[in-house]
PDB file of N, CA and C in Angstrom:
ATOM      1  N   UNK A   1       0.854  -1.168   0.000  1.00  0.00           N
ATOM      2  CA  UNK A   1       0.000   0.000   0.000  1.00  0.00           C
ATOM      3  C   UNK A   1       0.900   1.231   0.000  1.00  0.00           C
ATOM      4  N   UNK A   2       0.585   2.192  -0.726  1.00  0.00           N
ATOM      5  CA  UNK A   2       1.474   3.310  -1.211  1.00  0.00           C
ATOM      6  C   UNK A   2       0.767   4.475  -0.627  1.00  0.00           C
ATOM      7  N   UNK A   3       0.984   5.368   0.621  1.00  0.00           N
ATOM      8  CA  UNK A   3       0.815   6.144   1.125  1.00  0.00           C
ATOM      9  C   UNK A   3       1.791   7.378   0.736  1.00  0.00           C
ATOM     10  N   UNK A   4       0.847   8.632   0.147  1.00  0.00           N
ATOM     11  CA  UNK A   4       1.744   9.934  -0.371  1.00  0.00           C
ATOM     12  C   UNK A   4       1.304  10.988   1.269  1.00  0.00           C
ATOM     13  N   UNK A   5       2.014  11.896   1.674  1.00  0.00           N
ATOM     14  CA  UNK A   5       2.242  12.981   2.003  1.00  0.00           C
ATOM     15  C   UNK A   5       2.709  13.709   1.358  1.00  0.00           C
ATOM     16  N   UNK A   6       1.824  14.895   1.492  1.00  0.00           N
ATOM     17  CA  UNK A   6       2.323  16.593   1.197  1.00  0.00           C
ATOM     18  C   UNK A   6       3.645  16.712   1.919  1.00  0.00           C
ATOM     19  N   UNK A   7       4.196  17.559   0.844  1.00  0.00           N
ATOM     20  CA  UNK A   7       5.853  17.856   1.506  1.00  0.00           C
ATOM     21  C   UNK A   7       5.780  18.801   2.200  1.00  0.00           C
ATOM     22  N   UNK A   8       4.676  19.599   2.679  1.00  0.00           N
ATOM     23  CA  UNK A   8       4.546  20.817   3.772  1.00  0.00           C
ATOM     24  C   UNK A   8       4.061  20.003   4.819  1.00  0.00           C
ATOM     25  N   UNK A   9       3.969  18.660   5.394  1.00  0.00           N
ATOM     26  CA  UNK A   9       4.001  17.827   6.504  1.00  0.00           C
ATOM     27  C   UNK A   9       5.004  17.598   6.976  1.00  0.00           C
ATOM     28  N   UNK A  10       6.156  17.871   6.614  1.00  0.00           N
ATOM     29  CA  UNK A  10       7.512  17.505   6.730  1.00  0.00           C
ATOM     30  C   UNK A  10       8.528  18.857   7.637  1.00  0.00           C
ATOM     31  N   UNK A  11       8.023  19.728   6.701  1.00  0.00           N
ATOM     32  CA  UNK A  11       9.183  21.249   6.573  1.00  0.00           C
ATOM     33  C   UNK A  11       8.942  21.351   8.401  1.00  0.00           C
ATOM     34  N   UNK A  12       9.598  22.349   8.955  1.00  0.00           N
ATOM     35  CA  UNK A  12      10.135  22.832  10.170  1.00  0.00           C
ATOM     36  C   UNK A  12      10.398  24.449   9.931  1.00  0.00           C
ATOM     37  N   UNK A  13      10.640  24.634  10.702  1.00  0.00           N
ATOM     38  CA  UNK A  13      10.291  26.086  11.123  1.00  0.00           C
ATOM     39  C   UNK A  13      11.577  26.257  10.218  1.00  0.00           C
ATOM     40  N   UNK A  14      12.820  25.891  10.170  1.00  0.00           N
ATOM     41  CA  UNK A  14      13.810  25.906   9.524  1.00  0.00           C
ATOM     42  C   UNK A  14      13.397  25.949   7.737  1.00  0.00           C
ATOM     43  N   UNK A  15      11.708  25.565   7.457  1.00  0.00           N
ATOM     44  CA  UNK A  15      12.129  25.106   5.785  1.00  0.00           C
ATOM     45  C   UNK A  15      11.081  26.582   5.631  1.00  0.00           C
ATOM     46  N   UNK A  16      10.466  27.716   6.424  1.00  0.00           N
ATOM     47  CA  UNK A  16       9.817  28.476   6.268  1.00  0.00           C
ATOM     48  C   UNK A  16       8.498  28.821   6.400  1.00  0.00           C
ATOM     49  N   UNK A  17       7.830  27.419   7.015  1.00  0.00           N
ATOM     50  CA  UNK A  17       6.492  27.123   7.397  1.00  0.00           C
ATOM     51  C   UNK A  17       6.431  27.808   9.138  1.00  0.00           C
ATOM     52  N   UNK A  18       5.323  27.967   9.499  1.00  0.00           N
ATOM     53  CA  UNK A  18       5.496  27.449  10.724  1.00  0.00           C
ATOM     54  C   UNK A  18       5.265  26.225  11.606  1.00  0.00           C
ATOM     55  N   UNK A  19       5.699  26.313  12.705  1.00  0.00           N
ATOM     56  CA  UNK A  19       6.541  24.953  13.417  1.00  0.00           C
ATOM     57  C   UNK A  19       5.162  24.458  13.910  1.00  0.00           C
ATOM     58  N   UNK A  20       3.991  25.417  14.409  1.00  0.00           N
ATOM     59  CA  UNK A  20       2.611  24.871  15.034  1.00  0.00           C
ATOM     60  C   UNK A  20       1.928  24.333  14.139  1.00  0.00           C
ATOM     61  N   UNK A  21       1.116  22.983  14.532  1.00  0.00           N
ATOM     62  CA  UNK A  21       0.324  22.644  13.535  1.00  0.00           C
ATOM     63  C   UNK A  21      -0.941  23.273  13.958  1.00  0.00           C
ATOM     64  N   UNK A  22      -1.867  23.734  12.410  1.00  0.00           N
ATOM     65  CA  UNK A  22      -2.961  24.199  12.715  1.00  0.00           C
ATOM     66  C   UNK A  22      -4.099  23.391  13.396  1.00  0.00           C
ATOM     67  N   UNK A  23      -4.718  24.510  14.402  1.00  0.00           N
ATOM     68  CA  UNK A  23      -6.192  23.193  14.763  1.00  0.00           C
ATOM     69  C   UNK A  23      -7.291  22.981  14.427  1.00  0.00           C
ATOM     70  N   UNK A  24      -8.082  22.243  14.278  1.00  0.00           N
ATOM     71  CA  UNK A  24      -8.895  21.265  13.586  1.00  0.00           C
ATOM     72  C   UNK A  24     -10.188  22.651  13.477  1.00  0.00           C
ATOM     73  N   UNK A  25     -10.992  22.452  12.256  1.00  0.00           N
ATOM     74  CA  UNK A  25     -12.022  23.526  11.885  1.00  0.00           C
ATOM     75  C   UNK A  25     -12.940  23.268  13.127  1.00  0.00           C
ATOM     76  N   UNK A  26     -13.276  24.455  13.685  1.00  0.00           N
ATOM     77  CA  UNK A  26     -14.098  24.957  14.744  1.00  0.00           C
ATOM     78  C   UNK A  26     -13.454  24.799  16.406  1.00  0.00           C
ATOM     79  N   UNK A  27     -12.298  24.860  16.265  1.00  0.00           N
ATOM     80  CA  UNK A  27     -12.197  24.893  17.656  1.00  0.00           C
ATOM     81  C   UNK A  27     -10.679  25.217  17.612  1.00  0.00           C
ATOM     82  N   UNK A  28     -10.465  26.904  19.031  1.00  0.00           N
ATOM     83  CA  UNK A  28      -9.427  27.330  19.261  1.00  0.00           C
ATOM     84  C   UNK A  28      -8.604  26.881  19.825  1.00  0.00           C
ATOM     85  N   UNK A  29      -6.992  27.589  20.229  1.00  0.00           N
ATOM     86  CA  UNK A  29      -6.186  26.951  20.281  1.00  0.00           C
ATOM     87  C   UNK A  29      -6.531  27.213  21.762  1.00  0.00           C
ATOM     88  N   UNK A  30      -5.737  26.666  22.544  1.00  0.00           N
ATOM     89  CA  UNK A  30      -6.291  26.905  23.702  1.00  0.00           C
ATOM     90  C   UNK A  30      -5.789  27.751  25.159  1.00  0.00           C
ATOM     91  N   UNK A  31      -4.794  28.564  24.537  1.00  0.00           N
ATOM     92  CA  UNK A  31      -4.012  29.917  24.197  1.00  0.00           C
ATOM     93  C   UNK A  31      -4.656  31.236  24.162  1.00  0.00           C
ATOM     94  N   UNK A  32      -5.721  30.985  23.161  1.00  0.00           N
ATOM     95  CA  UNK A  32      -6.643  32.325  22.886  1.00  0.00           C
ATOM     96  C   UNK A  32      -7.391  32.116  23.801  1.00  0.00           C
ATOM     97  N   UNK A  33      -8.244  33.057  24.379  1.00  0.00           N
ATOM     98  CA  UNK A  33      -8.800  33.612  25.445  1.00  0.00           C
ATOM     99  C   UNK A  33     -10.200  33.837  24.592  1.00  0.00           C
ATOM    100  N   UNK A  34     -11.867  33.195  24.517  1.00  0.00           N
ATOM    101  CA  UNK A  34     -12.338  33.699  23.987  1.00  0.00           C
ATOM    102  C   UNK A  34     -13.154  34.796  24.240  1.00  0.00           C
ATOM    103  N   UNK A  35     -12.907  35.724  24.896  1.00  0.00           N
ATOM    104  CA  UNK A  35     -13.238  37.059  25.924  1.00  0.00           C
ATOM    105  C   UNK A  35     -12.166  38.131  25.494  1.00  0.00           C
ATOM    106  N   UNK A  36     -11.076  38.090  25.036  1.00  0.00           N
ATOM    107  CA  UNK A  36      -9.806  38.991  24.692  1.00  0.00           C
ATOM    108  C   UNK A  36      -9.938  40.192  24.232  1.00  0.00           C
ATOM    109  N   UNK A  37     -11.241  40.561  23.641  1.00  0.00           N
ATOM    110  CA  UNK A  37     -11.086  41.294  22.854  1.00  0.00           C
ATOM    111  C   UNK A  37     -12.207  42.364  23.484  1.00  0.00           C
ATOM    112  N   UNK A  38     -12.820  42.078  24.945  1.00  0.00           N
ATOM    113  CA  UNK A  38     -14.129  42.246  25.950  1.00  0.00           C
ATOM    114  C   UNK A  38     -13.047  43.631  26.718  1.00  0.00           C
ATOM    115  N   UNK A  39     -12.037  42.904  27.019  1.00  0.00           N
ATOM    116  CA  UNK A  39     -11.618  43.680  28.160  1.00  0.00           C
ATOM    117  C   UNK A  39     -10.755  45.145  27.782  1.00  0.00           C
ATOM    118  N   UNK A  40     -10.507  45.063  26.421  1.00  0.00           N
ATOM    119  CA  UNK A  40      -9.963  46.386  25.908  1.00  0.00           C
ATOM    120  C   UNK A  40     -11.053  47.422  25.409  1.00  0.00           C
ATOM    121  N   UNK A  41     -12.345  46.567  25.085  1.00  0.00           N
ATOM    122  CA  UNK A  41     -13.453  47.408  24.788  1.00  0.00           C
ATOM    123  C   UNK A  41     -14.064  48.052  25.874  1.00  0.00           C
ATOM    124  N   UNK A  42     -14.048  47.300  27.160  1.00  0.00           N
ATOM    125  CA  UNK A  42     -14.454  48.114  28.338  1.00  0.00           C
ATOM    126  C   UNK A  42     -13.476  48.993  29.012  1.00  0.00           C
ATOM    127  N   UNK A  43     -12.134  48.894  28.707  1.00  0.00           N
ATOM    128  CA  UNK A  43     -10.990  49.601  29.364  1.00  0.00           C
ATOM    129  C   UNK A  43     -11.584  50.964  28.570  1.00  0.00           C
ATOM    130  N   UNK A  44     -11.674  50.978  27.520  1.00  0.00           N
ATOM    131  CA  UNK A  44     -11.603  51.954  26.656  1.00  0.00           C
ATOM    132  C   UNK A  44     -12.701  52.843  26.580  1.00  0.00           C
ATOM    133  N   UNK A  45     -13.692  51.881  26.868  1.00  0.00           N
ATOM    134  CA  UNK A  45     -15.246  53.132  27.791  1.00  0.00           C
ATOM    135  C   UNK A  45     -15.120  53.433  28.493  1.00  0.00           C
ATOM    136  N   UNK A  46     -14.700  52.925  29.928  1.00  0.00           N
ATOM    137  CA  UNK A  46     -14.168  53.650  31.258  1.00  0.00           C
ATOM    138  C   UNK A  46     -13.028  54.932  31.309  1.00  0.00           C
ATOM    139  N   UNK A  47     -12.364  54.789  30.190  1.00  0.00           N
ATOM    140  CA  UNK A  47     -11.368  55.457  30.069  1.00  0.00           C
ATOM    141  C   UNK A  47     -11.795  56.814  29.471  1.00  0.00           C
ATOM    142  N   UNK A  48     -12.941  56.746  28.566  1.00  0.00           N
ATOM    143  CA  UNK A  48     -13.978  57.686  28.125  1.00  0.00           C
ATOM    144  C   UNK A  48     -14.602  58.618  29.108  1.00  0.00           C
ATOM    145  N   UNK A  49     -15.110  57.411  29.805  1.00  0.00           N
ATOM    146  CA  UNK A  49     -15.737  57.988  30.777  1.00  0.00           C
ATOM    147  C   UNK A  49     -14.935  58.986  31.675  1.00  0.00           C
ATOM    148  N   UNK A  50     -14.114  58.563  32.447  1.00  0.00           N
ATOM    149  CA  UNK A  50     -13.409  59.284  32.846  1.00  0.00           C
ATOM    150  C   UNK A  50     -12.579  60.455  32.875  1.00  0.00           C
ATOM    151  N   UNK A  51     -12.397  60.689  31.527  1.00  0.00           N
ATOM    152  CA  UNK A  51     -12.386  61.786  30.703  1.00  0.00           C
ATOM    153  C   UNK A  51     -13.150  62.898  30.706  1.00  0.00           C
ATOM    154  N   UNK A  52     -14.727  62.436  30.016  1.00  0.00           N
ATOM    155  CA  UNK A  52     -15.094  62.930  29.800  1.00  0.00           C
ATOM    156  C   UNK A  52     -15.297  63.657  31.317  1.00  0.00           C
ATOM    157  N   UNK A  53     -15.482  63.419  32.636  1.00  0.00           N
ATOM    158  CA  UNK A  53     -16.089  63.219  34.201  1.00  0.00           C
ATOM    159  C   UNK A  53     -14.892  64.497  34.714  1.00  0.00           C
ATOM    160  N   UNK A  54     -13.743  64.317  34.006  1.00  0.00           N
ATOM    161  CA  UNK A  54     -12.643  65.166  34.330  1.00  0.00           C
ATOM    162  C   UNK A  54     -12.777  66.104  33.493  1.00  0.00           C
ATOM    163  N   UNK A  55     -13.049  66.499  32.352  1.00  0.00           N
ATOM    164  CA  UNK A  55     -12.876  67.754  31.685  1.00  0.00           C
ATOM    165  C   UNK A  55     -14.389  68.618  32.172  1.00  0.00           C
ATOM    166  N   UNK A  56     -15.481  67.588  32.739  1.00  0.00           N
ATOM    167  CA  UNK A  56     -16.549  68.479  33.486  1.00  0.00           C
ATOM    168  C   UNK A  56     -15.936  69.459  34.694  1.00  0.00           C
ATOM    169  N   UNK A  57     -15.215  68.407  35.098  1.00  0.00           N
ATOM    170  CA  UNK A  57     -15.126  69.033  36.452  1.00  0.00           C
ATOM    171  C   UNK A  57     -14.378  70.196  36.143  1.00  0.00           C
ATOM    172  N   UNK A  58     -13.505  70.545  35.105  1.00  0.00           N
ATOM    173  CA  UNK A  58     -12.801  71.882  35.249  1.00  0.00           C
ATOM    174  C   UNK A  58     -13.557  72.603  34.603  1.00  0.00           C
ATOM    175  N   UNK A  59     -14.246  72.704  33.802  1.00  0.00           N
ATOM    176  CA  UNK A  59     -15.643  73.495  33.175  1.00  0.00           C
ATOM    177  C   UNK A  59     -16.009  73.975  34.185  1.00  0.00           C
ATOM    178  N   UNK A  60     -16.316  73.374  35.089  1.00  0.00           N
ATOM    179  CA  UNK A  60     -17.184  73.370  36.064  1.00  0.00           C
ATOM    180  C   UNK A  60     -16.421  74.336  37.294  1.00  0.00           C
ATOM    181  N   UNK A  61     -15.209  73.845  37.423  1.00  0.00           N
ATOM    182  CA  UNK A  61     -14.824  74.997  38.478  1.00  0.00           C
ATOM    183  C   UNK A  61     -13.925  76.018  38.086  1.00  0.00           C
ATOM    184  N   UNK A  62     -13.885  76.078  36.736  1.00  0.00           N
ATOM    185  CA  UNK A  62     -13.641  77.547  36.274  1.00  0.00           C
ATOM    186  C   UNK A  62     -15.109  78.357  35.943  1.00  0.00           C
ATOM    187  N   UNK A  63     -16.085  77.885  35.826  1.00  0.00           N
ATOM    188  CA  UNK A  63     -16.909  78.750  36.266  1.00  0.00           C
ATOM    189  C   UNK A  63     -17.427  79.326  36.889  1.00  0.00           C
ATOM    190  N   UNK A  64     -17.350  78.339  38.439  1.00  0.00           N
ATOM    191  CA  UNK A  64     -17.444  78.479  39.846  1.00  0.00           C
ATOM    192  C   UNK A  64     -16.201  79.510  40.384  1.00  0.00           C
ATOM    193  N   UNK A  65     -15.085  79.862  39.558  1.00  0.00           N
ATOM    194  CA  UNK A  65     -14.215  80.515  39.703  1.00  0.00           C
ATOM    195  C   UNK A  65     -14.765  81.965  39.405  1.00  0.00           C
ATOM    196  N   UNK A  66     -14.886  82.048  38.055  1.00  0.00           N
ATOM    197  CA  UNK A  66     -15.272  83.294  37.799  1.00  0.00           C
ATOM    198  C   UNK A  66     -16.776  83.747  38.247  1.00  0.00           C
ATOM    199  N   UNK A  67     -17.699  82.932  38.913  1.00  0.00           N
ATOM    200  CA  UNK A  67     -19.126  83.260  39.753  1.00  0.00           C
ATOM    201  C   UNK A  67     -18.097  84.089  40.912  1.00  0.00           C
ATOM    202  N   UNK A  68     -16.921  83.288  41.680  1.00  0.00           N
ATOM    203  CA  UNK A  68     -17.000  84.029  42.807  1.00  0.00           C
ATOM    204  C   UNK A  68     -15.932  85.619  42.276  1.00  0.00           C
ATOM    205  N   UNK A  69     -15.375  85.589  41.665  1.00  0.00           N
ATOM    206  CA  UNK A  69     -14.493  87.031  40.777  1.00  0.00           C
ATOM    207  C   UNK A  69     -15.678  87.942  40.500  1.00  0.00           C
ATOM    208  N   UNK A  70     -16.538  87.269  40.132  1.00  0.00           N
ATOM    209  CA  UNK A  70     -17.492  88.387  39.610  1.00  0.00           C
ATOM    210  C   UNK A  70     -18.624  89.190  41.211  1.00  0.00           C
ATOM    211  N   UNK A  71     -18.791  87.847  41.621  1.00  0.00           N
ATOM    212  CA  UNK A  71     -19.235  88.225  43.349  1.00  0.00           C
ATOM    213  C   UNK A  71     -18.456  88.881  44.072  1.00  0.00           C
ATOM    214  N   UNK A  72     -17.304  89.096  44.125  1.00  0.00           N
ATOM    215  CA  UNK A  72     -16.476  89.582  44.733  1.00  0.00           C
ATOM    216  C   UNK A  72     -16.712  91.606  44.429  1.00  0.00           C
ATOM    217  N   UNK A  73     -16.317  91.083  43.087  1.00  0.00           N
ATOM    218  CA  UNK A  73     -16.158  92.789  42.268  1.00  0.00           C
ATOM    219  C   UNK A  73     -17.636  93.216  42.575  1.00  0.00           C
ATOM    220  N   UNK A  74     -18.618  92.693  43.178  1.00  0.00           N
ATOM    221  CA  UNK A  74     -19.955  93.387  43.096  1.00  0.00           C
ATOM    222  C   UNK A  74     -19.999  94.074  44.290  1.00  0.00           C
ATOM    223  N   UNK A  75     -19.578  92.820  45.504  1.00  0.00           N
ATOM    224  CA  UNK A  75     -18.900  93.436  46.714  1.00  0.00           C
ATOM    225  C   UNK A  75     -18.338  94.570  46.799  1.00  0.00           C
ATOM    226  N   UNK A  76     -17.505  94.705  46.460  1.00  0.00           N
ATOM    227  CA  UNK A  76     -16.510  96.032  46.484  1.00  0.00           C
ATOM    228  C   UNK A  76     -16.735  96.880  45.786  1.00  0.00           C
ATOM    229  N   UNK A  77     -17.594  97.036  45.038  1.00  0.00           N
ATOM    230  CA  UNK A  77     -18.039  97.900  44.158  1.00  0.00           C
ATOM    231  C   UNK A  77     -18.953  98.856  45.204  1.00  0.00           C
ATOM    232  N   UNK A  78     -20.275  97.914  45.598  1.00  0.00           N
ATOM    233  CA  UNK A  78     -21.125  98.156  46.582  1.00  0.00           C
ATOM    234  C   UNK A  78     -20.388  98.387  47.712  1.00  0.00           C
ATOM    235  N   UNK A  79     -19.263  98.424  48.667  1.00  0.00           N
ATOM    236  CA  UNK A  79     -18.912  98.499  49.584  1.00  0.00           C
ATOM    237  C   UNK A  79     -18.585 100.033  49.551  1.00  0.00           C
ATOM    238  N   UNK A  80     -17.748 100.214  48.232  1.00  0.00           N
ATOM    239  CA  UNK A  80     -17.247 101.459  47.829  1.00  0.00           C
ATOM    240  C   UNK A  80     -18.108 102.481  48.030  1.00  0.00           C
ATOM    241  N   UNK A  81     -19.819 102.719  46.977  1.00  0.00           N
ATOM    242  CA  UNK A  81     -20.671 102.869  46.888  1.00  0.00           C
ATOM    243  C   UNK A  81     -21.149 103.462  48.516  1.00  0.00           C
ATOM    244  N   UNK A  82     -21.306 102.259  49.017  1.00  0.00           N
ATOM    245  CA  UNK A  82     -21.617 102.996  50.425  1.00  0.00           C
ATOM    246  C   UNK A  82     -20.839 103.633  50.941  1.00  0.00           C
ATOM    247  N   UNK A  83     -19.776 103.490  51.189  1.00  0.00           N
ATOM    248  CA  UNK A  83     -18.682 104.339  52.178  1.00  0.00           C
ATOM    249  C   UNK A  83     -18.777 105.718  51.547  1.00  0.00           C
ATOM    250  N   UNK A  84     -18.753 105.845  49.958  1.00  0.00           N
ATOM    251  CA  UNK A  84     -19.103 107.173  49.662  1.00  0.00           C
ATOM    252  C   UNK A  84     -20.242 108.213  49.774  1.00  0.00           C
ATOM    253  N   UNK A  85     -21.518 107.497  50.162  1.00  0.00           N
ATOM    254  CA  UNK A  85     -22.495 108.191  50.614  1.00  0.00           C
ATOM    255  C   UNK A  85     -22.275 108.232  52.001  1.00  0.00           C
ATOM    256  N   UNK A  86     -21.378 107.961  53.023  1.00  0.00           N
ATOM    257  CA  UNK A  86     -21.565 107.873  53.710  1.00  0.00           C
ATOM    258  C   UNK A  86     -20.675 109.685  54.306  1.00  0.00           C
TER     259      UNK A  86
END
């Protein structure tokens, strides 16, 4: 009985193939993680999020900045105001 093999059953990492043999149709190697691709998609919303949560907050207290600059100057304006009628 005369049995042929393909000569790419043979080669080695040395003949330019690679050295792993592939695995069988429908099922991974068991290496891959089938979730891998879960945890960079949620890193990457949180990371959004967070962002976005931080550029509020300085919006937010540079306006609260200039509320009290502007409260201030009303103060002293009015303080002025009176002392001069006075």
């Amino acid at each position: 009985m005369k049995v042929s093999f393909p000569i790419s059953t043979f080669r080695t990492s040395l003949g330019g193939t690679s050295s792993r043999r592939p695995s069988p149709p429908g099922l991974r190697p068991s290496f891959v993680a089938p979730h891998s691709g879960v945890a960079l998609v949620v890193t990457l919303i949180l990371l959004s999020i967070i962002t976005f949560m931080a550029i509020a907050f300085l919006v937010l207290s540079h306006r609260e900045q200039s509320s009290v600059v502007t409260t201030t100057d009303q103060t002293v304006a009015l303080q002025g105001a009176n002392s001069a009628l006075e």
